[in-house]
C-alpha atoms as a PDB file:
ATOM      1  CA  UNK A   1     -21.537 -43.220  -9.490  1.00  0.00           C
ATOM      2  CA  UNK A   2     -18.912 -40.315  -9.184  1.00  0.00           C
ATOM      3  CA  UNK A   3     -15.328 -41.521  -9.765  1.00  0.00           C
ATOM      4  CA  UNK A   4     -13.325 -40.486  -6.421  1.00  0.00           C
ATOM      5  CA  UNK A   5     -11.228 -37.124  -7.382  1.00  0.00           C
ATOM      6  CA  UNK A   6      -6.778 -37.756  -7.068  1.00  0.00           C
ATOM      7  CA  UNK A   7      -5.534 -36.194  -4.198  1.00  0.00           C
ATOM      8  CA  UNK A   8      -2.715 -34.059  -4.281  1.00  0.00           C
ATOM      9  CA  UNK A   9       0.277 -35.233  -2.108  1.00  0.00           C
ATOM     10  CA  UNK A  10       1.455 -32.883   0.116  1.00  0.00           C
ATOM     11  CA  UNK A  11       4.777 -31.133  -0.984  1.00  0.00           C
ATOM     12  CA  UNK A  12       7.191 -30.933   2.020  1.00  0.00           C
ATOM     13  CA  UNK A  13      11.509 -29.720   1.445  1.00  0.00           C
ATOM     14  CA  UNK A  14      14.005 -29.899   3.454  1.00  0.00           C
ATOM     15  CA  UNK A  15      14.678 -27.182   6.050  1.00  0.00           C
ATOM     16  CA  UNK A  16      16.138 -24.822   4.286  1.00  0.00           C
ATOM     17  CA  UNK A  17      17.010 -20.665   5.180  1.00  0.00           C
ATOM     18  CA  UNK A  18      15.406 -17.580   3.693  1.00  0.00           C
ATOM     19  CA  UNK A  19      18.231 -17.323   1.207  1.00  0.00           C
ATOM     20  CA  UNK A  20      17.921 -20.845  -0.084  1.00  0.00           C
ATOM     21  CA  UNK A  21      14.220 -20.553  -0.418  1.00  0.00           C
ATOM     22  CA  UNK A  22      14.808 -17.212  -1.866  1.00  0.00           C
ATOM     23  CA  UNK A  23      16.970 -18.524  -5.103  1.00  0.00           C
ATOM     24  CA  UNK A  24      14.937 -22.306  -5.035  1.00  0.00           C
ATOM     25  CA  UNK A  25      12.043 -20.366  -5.177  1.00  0.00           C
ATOM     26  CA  UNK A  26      12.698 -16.779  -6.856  1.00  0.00           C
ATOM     27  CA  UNK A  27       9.514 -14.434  -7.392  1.00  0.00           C
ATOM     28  CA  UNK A  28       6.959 -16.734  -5.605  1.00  0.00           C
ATOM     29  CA  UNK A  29       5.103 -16.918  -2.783  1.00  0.00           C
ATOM     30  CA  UNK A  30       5.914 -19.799  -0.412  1.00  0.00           C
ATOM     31  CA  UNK A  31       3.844 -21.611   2.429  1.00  0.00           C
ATOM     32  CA  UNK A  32       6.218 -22.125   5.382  1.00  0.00           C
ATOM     33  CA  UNK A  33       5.710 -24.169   8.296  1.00  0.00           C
ATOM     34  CA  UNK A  34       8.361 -25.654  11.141  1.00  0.00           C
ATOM     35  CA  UNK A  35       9.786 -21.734  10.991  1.00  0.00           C
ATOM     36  CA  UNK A  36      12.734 -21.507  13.668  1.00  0.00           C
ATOM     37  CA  UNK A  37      15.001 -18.556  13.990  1.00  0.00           C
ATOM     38  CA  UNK A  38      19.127 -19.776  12.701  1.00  0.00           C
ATOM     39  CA  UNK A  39      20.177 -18.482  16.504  1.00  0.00           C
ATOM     40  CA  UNK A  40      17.774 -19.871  18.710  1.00  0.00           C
ATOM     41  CA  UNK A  41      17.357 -18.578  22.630  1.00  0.00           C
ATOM     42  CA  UNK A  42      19.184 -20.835  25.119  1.00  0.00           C
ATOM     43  CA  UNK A  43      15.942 -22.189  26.130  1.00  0.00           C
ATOM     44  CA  UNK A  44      14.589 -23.530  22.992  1.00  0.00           C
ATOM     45  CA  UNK A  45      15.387 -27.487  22.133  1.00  0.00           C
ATOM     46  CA  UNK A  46      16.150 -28.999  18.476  1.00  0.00           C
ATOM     47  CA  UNK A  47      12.833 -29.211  16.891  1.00  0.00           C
ATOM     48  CA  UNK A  48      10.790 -26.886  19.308  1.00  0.00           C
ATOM     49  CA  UNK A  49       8.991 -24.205  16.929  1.00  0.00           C
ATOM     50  CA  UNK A  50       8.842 -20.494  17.918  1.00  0.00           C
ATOM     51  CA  UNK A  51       5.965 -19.324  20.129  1.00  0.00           C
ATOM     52  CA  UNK A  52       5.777 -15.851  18.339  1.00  0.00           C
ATOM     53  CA  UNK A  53       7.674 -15.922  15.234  1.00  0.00           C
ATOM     54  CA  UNK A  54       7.026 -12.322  14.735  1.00  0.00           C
ATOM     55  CA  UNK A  55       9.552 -11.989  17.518  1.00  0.00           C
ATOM     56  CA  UNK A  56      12.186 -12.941  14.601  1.00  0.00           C
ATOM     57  CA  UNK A  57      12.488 -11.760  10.835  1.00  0.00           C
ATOM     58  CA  UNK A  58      11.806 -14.624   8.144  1.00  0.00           C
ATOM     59  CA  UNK A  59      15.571 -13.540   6.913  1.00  0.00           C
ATOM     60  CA  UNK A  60      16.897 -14.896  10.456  1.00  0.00           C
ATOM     61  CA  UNK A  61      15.024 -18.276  10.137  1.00  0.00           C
ATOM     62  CA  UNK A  62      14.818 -21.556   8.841  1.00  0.00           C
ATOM     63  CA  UNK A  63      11.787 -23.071   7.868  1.00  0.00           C
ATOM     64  CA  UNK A  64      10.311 -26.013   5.669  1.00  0.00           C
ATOM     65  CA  UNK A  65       8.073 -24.909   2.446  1.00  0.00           C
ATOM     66  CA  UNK A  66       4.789 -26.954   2.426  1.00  0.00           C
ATOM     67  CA  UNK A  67       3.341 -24.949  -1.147  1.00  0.00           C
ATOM     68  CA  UNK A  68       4.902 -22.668  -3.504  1.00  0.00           C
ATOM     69  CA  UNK A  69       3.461 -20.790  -6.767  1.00  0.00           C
ATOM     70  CA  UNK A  70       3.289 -17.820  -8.573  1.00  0.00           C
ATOM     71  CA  UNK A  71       0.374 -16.563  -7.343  1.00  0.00           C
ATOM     72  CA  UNK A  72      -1.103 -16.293  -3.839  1.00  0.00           C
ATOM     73  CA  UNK A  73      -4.167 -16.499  -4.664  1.00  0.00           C
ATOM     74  CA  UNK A  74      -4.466 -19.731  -5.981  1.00  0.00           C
ATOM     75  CA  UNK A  75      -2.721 -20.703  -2.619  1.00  0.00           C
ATOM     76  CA  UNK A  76      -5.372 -19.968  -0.274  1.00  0.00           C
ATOM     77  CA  UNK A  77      -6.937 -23.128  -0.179  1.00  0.00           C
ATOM     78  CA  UNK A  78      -3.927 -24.540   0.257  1.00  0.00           C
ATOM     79  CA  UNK A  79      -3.098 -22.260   3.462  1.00  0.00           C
ATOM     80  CA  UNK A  80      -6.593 -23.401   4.758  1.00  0.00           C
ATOM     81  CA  UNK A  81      -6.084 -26.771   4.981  1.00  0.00           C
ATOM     82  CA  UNK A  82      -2.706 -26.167   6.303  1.00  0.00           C
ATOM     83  CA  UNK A  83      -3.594 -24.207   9.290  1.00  0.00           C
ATOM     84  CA  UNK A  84      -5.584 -26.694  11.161  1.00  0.00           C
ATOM     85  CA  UNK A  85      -2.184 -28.629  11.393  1.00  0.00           C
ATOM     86  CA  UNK A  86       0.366 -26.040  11.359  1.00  0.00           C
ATOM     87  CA  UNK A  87      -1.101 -22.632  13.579  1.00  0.00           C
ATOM     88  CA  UNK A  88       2.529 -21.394  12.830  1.00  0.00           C
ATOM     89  CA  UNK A  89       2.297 -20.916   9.176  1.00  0.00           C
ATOM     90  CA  UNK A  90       3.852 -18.344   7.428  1.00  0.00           C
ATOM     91  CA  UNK A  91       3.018 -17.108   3.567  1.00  0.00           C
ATOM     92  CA  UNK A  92       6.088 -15.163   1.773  1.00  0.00           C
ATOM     93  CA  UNK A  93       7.128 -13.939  -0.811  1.00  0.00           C
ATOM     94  CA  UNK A  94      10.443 -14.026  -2.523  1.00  0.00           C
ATOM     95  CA  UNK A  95      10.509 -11.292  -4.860  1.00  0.00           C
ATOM     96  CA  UNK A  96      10.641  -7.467  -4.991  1.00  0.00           C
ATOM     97  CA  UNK A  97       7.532  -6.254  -3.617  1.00  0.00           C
ATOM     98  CA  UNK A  98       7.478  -3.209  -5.478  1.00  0.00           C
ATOM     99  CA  UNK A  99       7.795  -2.715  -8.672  1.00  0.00           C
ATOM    100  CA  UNK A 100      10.917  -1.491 -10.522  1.00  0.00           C
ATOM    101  CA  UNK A 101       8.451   1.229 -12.394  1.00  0.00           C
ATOM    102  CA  UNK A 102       7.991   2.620  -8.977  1.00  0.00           C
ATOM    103  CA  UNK A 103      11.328   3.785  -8.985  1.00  0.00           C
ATOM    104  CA  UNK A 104      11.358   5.800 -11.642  1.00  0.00           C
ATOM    105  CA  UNK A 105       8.870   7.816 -10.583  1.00  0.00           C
ATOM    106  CA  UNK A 106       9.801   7.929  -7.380  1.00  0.00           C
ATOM    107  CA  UNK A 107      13.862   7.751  -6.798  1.00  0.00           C
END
């Protein structure tokens, strides 16, 4: 009989804003859930998530990190699962995007 596999318990922080995720989490990508801008509209209530977070930059929000790792890749599975419970996920990363080679060739 197959032994049962362990199952990974979820990882969940605090809410926390793009700069603290930024230096907790430096040069990875993060799974975010929860994501609320700092300044929300009048209308919005503690705890209500945005509609359209496109509507507001990841540097003007808060947001709770549900996965983090150096590669994104190995996070899709994780961002699977995730969406069934959380259609407002967000995947970021905290890094330079481009490299600083680039700019050497290309001032």
């Amino acid at each position: 009989m197959a032994q049962p596999q362990p199952v990974e318990a979820p990882f969940i922080s605090e809410r926390l804003t793009w700069d603290e995720i930024c230096q907790r989490y430096p040069d990875e990508w993060v799974i975010v859930v929860a994501i609320q801008p700092v300044d929300p509209p009048n209308q919005m209530d503690e705890g209500d998530e945005v509609d359209n977070v496109c509507c507001v930059p990841i540097e003007d929000c808060t947001a709770v990190v549900v996965a983090h790792g150096k590669n994104r890749k190995n996070l899709s599975p994780k961002i699977k699962a995730l969406q069934q419970h959380h259609p407002g996920l967000g995947a970021f990363f905290t890094g330079r995007l481009i490299p600083p080679a680039y700019e050497l060739v290309m001032p």
